[in-house]
Protein backbone atom coordinates (compact mmCIF):
# COMPACT_ATOMS: atom_id res chain seq x y z
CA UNK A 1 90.07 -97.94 249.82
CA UNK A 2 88.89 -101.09 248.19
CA UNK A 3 87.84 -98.33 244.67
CA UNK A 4 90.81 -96.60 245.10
CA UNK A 5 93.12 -99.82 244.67
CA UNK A 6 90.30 -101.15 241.85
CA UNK A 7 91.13 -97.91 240.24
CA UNK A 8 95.00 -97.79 240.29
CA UNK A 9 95.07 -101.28 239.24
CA UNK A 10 92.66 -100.85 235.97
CA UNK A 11 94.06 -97.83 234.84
CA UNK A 12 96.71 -99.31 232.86
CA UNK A 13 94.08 -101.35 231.10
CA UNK A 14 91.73 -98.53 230.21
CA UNK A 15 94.90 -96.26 229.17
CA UNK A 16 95.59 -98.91 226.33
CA UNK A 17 92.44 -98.98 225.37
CA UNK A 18 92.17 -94.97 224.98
CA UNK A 19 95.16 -95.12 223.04
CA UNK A 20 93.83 -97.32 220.06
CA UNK A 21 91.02 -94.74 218.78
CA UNK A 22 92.01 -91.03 218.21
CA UNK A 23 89.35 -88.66 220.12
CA UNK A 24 86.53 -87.18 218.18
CA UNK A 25 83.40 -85.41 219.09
CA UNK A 26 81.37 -85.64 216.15
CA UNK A 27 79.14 -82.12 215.88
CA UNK A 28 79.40 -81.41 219.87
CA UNK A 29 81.00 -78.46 220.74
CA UNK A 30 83.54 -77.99 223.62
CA UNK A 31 82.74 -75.34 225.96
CA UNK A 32 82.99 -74.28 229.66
CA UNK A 33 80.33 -74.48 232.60
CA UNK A 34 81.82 -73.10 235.58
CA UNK A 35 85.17 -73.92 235.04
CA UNK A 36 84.34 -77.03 233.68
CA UNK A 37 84.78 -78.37 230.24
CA UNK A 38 81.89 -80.00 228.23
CA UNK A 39 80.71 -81.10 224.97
CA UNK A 40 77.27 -80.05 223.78
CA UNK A 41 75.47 -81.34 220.87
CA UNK A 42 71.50 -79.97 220.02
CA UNK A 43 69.97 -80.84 216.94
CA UNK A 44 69.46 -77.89 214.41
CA UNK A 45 66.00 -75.82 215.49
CA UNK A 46 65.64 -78.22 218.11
CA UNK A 47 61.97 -77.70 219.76
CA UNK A 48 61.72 -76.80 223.52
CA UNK A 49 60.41 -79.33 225.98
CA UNK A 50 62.61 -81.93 224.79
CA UNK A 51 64.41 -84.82 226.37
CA UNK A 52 67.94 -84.68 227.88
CA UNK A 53 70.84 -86.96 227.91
CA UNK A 54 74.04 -86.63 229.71
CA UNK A 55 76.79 -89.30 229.03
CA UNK A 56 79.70 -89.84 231.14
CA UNK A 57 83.14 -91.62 230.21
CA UNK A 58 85.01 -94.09 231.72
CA UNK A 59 88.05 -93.44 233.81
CA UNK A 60 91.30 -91.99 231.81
CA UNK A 61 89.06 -91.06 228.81
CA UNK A 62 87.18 -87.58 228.14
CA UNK A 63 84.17 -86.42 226.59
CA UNK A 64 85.36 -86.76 223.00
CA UNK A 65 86.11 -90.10 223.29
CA UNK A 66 83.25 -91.00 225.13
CA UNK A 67 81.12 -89.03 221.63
CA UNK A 68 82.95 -91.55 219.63
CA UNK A 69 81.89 -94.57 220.76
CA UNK A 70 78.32 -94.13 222.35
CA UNK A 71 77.83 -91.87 218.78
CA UNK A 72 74.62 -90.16 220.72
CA UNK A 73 74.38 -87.51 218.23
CA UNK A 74 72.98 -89.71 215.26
CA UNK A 75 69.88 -90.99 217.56
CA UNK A 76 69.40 -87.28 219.02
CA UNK A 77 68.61 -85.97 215.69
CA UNK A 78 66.04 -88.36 214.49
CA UNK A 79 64.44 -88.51 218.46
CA UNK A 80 65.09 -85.45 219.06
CA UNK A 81 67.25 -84.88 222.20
CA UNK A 82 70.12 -82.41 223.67
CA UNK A 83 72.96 -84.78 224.51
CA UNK A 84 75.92 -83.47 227.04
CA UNK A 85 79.39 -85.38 227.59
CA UNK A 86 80.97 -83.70 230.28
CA UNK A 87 84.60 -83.97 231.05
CA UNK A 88 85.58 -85.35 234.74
CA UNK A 89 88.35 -83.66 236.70
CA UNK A 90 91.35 -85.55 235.56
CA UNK A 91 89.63 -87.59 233.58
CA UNK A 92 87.94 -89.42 236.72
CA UNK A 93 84.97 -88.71 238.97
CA UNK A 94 83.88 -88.57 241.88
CA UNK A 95 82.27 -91.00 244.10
CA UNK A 96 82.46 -89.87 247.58
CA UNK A 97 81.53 -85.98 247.80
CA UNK A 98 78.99 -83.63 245.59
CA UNK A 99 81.50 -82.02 243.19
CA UNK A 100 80.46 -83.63 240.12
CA UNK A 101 76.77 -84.26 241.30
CA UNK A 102 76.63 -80.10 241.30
CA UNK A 103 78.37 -80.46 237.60
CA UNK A 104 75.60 -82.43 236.65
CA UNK A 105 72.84 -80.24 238.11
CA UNK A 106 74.65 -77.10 236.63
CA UNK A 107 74.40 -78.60 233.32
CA UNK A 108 70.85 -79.12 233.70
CA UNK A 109 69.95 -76.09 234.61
CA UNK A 110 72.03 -74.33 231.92
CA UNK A 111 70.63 -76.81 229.40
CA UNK A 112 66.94 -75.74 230.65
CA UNK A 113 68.06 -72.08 230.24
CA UNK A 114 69.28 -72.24 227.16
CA UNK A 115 67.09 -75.11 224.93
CA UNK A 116 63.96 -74.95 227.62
CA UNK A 117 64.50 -78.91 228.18
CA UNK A 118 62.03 -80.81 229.63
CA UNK A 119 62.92 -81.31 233.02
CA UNK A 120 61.00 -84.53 233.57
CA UNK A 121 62.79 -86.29 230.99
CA UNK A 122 66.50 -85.58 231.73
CA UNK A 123 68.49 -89.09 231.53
CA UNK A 124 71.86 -90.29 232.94
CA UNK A 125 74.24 -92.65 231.44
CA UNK A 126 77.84 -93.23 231.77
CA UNK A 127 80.48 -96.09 230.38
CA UNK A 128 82.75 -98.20 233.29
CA UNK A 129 83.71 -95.67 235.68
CA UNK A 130 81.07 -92.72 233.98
CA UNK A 131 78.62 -96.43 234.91
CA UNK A 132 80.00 -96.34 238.62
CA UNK A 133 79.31 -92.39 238.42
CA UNK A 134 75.61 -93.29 237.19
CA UNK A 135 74.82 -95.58 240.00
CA UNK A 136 76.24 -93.13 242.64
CA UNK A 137 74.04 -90.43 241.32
CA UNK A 138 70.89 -92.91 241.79
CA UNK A 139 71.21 -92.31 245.39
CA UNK A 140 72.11 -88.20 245.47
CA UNK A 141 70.01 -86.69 242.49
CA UNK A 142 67.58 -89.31 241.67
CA UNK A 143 64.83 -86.22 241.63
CA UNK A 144 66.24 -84.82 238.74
CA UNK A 145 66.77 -87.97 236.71
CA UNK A 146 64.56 -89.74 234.87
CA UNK A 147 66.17 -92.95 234.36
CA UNK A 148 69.57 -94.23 234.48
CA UNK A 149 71.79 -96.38 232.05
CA UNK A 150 75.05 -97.62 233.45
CA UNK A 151 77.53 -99.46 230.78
CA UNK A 152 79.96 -101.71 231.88
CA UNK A 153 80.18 -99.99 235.42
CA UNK A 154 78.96 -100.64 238.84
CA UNK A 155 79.93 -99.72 242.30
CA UNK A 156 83.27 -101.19 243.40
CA UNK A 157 82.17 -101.12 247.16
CA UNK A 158 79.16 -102.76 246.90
CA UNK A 159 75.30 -101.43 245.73
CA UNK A 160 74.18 -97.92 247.18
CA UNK A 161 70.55 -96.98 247.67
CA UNK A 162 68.73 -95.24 245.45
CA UNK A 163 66.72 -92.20 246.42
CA UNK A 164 63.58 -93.60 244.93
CA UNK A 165 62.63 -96.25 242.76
CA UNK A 166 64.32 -95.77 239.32
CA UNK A 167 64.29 -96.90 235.87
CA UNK A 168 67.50 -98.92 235.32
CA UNK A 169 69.19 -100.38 232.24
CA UNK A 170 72.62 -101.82 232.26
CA UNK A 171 74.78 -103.08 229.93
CA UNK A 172 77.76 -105.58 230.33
CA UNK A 173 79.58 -107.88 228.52
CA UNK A 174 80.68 -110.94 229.66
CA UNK A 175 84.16 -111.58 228.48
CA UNK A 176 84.49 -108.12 230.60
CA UNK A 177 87.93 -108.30 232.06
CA UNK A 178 88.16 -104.91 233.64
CA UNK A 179 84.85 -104.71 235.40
CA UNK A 180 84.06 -108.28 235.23
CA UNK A 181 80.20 -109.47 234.65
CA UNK A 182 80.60 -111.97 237.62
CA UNK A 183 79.18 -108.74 239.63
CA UNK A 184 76.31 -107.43 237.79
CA UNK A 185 73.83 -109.66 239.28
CA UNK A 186 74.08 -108.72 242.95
CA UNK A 187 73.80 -104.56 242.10
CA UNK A 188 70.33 -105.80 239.90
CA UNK A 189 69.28 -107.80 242.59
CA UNK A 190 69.74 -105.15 245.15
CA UNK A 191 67.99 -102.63 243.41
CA UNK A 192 64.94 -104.82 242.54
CA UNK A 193 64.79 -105.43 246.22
CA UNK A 194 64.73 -102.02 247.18
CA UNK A 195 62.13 -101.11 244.30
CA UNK A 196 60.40 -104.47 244.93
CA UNK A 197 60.17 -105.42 241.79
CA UNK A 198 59.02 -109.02 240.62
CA UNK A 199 61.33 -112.43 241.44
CA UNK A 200 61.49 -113.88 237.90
CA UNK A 201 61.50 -111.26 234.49
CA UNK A 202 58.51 -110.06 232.88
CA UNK A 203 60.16 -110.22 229.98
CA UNK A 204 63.24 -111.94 228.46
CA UNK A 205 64.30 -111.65 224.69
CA UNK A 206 67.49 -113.17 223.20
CA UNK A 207 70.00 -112.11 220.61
CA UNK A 208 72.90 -113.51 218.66
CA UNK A 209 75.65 -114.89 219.90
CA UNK A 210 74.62 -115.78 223.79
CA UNK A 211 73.54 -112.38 223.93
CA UNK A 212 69.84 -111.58 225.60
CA UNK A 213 68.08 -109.46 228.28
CA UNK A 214 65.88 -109.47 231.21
CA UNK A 215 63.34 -107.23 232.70
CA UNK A 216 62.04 -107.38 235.92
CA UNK A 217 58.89 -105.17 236.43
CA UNK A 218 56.45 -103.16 237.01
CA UNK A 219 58.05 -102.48 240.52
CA UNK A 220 57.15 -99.84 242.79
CA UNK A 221 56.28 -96.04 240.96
CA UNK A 222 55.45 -98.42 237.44
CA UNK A 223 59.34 -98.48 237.01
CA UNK A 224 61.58 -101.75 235.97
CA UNK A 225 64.38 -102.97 235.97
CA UNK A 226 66.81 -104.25 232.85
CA UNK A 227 69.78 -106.06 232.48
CA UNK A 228 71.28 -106.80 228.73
CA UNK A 229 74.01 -109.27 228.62
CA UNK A 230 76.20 -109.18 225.71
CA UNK A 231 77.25 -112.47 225.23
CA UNK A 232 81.50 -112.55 224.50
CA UNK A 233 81.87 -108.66 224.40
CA UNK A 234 84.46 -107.12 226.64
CA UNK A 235 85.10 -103.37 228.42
CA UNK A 236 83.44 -101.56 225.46
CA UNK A 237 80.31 -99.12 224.22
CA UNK A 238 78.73 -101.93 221.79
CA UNK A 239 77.78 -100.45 218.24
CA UNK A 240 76.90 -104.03 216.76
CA UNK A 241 73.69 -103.80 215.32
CA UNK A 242 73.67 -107.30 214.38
CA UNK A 243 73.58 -108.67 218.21
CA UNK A 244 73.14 -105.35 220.40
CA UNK A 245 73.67 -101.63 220.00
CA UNK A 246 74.31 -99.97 223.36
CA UNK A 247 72.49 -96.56 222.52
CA UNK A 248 69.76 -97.13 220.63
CA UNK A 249 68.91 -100.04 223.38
CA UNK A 250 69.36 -97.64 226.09
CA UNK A 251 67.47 -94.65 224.22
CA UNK A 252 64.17 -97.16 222.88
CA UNK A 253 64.17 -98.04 227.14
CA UNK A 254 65.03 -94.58 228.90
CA UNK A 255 62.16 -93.09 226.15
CA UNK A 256 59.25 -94.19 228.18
CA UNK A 257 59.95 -92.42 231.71
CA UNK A 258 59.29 -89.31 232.90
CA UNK A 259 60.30 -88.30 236.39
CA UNK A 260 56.28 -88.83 237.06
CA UNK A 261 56.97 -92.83 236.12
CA UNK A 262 56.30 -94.58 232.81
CA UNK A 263 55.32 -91.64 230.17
CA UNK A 264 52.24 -93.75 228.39
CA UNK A 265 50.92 -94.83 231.87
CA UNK A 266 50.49 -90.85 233.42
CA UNK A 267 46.76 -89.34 232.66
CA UNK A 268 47.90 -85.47 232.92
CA UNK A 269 46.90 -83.37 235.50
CA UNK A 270 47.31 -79.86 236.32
CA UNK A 271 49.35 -78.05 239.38
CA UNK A 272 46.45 -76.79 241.78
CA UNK A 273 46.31 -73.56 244.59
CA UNK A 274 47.18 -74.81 247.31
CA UNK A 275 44.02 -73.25 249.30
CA UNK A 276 42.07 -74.30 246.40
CA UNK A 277 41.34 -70.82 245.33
CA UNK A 278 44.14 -68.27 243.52
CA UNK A 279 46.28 -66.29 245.47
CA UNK A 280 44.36 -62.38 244.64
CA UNK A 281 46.97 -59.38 243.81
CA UNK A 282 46.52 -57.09 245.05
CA UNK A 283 46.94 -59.16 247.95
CA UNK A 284 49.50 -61.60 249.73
CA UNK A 285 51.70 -64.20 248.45
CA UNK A 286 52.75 -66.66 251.36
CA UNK A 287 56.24 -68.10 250.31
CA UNK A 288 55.12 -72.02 251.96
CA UNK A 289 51.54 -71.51 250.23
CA UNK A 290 53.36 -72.61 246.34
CA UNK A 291 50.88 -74.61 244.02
CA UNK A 292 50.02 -78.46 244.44
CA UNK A 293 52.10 -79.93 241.95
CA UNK A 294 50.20 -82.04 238.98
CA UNK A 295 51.44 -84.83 237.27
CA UNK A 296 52.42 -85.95 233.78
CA UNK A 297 53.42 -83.67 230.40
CA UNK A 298 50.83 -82.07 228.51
CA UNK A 299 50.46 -81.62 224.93
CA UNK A 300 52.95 -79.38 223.83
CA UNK A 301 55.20 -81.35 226.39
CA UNK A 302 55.34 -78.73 229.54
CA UNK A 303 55.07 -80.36 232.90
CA UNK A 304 52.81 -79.60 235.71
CA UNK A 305 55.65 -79.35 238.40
CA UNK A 306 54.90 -76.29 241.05
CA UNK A 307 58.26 -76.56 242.20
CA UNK A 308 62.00 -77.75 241.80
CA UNK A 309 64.43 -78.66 244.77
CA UNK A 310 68.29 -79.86 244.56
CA UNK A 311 67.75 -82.16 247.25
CA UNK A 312 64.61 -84.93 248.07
CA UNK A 313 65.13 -84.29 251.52
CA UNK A 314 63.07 -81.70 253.48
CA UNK A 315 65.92 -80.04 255.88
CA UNK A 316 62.83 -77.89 257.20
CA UNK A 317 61.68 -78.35 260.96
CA UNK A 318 58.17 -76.94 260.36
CA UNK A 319 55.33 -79.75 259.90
CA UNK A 320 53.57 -77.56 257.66
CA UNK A 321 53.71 -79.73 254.00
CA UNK A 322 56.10 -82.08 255.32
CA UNK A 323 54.93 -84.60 252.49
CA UNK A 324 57.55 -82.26 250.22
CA UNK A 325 61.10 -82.17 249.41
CA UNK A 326 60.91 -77.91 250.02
CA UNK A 327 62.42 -77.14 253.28
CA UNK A 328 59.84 -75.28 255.53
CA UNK A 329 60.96 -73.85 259.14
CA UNK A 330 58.85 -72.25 261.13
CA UNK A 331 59.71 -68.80 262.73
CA UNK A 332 58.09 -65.96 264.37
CA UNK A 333 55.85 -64.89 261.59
CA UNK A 334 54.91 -68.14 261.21
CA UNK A 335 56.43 -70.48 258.19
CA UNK A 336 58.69 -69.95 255.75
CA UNK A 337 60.93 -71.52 252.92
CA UNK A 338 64.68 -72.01 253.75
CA UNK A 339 67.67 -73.60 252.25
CA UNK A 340 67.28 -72.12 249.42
CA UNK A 341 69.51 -73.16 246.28
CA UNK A 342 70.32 -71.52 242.85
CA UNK A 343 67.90 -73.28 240.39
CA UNK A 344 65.24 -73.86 243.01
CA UNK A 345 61.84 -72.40 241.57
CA UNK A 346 58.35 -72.08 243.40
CA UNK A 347 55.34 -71.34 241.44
CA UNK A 348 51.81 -70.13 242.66
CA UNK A 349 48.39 -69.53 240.62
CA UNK A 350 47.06 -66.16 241.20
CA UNK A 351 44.41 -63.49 240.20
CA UNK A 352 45.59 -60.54 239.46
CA UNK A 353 42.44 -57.84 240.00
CA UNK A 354 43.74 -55.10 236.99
CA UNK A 355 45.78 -54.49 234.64
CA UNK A 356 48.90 -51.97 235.76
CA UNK A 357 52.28 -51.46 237.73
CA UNK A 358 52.52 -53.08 241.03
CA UNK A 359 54.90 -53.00 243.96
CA UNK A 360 56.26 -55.88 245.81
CA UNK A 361 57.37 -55.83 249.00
CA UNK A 362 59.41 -59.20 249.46
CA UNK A 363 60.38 -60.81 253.49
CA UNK A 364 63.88 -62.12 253.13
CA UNK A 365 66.84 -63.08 255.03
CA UNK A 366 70.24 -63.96 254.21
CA UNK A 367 73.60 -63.96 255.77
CA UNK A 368 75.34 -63.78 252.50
CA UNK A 369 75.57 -60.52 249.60
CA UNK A 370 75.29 -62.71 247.14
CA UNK A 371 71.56 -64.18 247.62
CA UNK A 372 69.12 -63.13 244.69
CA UNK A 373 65.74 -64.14 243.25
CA UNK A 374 63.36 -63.54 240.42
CA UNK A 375 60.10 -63.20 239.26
CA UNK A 376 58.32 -64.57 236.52
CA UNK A 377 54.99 -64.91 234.98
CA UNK A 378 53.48 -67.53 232.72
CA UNK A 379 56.95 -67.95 231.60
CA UNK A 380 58.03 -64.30 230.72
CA UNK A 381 60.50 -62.81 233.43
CA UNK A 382 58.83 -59.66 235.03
CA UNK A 383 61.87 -58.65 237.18
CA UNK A 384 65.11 -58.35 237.32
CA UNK A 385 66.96 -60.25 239.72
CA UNK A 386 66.48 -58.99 243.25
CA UNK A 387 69.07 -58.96 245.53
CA UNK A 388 68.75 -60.21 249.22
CA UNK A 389 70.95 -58.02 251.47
CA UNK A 390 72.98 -59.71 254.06
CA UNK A 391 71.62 -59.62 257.74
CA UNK A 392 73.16 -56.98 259.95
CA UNK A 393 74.24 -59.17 262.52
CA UNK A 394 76.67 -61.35 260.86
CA UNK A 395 77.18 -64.97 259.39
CA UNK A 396 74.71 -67.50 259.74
CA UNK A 397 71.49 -65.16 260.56
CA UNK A 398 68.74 -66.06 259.11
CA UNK A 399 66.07 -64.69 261.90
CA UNK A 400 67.32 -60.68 260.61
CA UNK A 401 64.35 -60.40 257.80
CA UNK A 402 64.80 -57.06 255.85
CA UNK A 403 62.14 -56.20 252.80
CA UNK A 404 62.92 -55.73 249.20
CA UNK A 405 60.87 -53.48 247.18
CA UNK A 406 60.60 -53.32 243.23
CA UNK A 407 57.93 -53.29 240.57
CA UNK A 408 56.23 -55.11 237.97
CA UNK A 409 54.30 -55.13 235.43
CA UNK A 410 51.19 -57.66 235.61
CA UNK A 411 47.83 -58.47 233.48
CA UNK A 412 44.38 -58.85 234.53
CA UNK A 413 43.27 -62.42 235.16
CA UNK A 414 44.36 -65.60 236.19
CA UNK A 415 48.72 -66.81 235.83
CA UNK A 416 51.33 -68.65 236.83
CA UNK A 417 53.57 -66.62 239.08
CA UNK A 418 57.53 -68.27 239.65
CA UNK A 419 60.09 -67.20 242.12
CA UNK A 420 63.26 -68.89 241.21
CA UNK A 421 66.87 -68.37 243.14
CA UNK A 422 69.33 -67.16 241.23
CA UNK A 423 71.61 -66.80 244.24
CA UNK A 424 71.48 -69.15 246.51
CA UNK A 425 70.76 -69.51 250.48
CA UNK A 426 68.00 -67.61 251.83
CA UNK A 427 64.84 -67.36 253.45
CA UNK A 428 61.76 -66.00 252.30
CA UNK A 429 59.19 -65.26 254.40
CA UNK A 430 56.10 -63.57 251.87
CA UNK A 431 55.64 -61.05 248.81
CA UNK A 432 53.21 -58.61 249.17
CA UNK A 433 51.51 -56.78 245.66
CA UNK A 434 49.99 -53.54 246.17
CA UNK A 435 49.35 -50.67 243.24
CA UNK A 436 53.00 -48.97 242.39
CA UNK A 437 53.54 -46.50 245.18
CA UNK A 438 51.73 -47.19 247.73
CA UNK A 439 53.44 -47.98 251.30
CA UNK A 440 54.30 -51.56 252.66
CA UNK A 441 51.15 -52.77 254.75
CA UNK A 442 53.58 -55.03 256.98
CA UNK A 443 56.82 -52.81 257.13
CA UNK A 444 59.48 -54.96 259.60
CA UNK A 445 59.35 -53.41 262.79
CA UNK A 446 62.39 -50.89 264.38
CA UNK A 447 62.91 -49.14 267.05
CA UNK A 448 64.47 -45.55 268.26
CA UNK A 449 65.50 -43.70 271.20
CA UNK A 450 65.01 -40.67 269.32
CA UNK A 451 63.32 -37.91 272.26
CA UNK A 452 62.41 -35.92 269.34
CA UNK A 453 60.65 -39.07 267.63
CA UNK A 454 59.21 -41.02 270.87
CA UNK A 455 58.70 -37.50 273.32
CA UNK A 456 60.42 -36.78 276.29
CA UNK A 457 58.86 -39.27 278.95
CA UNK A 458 59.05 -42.65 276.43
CA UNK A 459 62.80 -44.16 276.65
CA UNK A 460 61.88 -45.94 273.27
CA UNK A 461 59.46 -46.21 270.58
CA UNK A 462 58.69 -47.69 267.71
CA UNK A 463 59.96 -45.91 264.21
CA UNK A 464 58.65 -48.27 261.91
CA UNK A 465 57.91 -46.61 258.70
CA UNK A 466 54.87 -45.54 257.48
CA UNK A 467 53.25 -47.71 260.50
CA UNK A 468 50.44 -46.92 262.58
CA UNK A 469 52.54 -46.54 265.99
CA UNK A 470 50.92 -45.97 269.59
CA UNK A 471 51.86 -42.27 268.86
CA UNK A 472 51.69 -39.87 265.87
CA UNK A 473 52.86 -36.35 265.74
CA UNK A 474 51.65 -33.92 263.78
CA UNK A 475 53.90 -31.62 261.70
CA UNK A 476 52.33 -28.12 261.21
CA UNK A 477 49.84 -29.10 258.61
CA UNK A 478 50.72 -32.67 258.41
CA UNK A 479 48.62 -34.25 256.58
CA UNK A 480 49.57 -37.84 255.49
CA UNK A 481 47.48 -40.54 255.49
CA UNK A 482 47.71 -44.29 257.20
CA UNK A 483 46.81 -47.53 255.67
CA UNK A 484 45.11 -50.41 257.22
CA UNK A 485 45.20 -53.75 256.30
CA UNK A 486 43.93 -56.60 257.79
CA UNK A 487 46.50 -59.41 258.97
CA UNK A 488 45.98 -61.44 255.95
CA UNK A 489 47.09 -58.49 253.51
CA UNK A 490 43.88 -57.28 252.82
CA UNK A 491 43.53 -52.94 252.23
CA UNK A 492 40.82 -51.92 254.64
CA UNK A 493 40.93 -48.56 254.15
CA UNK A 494 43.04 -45.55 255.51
CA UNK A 495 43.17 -43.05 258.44
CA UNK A 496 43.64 -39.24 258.33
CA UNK A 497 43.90 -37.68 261.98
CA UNK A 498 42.98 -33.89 261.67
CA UNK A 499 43.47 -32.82 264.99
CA UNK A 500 45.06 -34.18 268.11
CA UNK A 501 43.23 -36.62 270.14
CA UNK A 502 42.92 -40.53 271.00
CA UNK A 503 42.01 -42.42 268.04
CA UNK A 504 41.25 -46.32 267.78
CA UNK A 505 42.38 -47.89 264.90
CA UNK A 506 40.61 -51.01 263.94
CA UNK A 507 43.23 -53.52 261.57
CA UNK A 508 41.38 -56.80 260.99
CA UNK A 509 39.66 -58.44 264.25
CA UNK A 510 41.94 -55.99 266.31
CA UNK A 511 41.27 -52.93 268.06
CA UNK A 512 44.49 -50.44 268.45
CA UNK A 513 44.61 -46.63 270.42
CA UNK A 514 46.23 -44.14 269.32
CA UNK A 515 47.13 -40.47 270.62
CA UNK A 516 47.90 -37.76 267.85
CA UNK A 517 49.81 -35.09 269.49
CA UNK A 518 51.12 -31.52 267.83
């Protein structure tokens, strides 16, 4: 209530102030994302694994506007960085519910698609109400974001919490009569609290005319904390070099974090197995089992994230890596990874024994038709995207596992495999590689009544295919063969009953009869 009346009586105000400057968007270009309209701007034969920026307006004004007066563009082409104004729904956003927190994500992730940005060094900045927007993202997508850079916008309601110690740099003025300064303090002092960040500044510089900043830090995760006070401005993006100029002050601080912390400060490491040994294929890929993630950029920039979530919290009621954000639930072939949204990725070292055509075999569940997933390998896509069929028993199953089969194409040695939803909310259980053709070691289990399938004196049996059942019947000169694998997805070797009798089966440390009849 308290926004909503700050809102309806500031609108007037901002409306005026719209009104003096004509739009303009410099060299962005308008497009759509999902029904919703944004302005793009990428420097000419921009590089991959660089930075993004996404800059918000203020309430009543739109992405052009919000071009002309931050004027991004001029310090993305010297430093080298995609910049995105989107447009908010009615020229407003929201506060309260996830709408424009999923705009934001889906402009990451097309951004990623289409320049290969580096996803630890996506930042967030908005002016008055885009600054309220910034601040409310702090405590819903703080994961994804960098660092943040409210202007001349806080929240009306009081400070949120963030969802982990962030970077923060805002700018205010203090002749501010729409979102007055007299505020600014208790939002900085809230979040240095929650970050624990130092009492007094480690650093204070001033500037011309009463202008000067503060920066409290390290606090926790090597991140700090800075206010800029502009000295006699009012409810505007500064552009005056000769005291302070808004972006290039935001862009010389947001430059030195990476989702990992400060970007000087991280000694890269490398994702690791996650049994400490690569995953063989021909062999079995445990959906829970993805990579330990390493830390820092490398050389040419790429990270050494194993995997990427929408959410920091882990909805999962398994135990099994609790210490991540990936939502693992246990079920009754033992974990698996659920809540699965478009954009989520999971990535996995693994040895690949030859080179050739291999067939996967995939565990999922869905109660949807419009779940899918795909495969890729040190960066190349190796599939198509698979669909997940919906469960047979209606809306909201996700214990009805079917398997998806397809092939690929794979090189000896030692890569980087990634799944990555490209329709969300499933489950996936395992993938399991074996050479093209041959028959799914761990087919799900089914059932028939069928007399002419189970004999006359069994009610029901099992009509799995291609498994080893309790029975097998010979047709005339039958003469297919069974596989046996062990229970870890290892190829044992196979069984070819000649004649009828009782036959034991061994399949890993287990022992299992069977009767071959004609």
């Amino acid at each position: 209530m308290f926004c909503r009346k700050f809102l309806t009586a500031t609108a007037v105000a901002i409306v005026s102030f719209v009104g003096a400057t004509n739009s303009f968007a410099g060299n962005a270009k308008a497009e759509t994302l999902n029904g919703r309209s944004i302005y793009v701007y990428a420097p000419a034969n921009i590089e991959k694994n660089k930075p993004l920026l996404i800059s918000c307006h203020g309430m009543n004004q739109d992405a052009a506007y919000q071009s002309n007066q931050a004027r991004w563009e001029d310090i993305a082409d010297t430093a080298r960085f995609t910049v995105v104004y989107p447009n908010g729904i009615n020229k407003g956003w929201d506060l309260g519910s996830d709408k424009d927190i999923n705009l934001m994500k889906d402009i990451i992730n097309e951004m990623s698609k289409r320049y290969q940005i580096d996803l630890s060094r996506v930042y967030l900045s908005g002016f008055s109400m885009g600054g309220m927007f910034t601040y409310y993202a702090m405590g819903k997508m703080a994961d994804k974001i960098a660092a943040f850079a409210p202007v001349s916008g806080y929240m009306m309601g009081g400070p949120g919490k963030a969802q982990r110690p962030v970077p923060i740099i805002h700018h205010h003025g203090t002749s501010d009569d729409v979102v007055t300064y007299s505020n600014v303090m208790t939002h900085i002092n809230a979040y240095k609290n929650q970050f624990n960040c130092p009492a007094n500044p480690s650093e204070t510089k001033t500037f011309p005319a009463n202008s000067k900043s503060e920066m409290w830090g390290p606090c926790d995760g090597g991140v700090s904390v800075k206010l800029v006070t502009l000295g006699g401005k009012g409810h505007w993006h500064s552009n005056d070099d000769a005291v302070v100029h808004t972006s290039k002050s935001i862009w010389n601080f947001i430059k030195n974090y990476t989702l990992d912390g400060p970007a000087d400060a991280v000694e890269p490491e490398p994702q690791k197995p996650f049994n400490g040994r690569a995953i063989a294929i021909p062999g079995k890929v445990e959906a829970e089992d993805f990579d330990i993630p390493g830390v820092g950029r490398n050389a040419d920039g790429s990270t050494n994230q194993s995997y990427s979530v929408g959410t920091s919290e882990n909805k999962g009621d398994s135990d099994y890596r609790k210490d991540t954000p990936v939502s693992i639930y246990k079920k009754a072939t033992g974990n698996i990874i659920g809540y699965n949204a478009e954009g989520n990725w999971y990535e996995y070292t693994v040895d690949v024994e030859a080179d050739g055509e291999y067939t996967v075999y995939a565990a999922v569940a869905s109660a949807n038709n419009t779940s899918s997933f795909q495969l890729s390998m040190d960066g190349k896509e190796i599939s198509e995207k698979i669909s997940v069929p919906a469960a047979k028993a209606g809306e909201d199953n996700y214990d009805d596992y079917n398997k998806v089969k397809f092939d690929v194409k794979l090189s000896k040695g030692q890569h980087i495999l990634r799944l990555t939803v490209t329709g969300a909310w499933f489950d996936i259980d395992y993938m399991t590689f074996v050479a093209k053709g041959e028959a799914d070691p761990e087919p799900i289990k089914t059932t028939t009544e069928d007399p002419e399938k189970c004999g006359a004196a069994a009610e029901k049996c099992d009509d799995t295919p291609d498994a080893i059942g309790s029975r097998i019947v010979l047709q005339g000169s039958d003469s297919r063969s069974y596989g046996v694998y062990s229970l870890t997805g290892a190829f044992l070797g196979k069984v070819l009953p000649k004649k009828p009798g009782v036959y034991m089966v061994r399949t890993g440390n287990a022992l299992k009869i069977i009767r071959v009849n004609k």
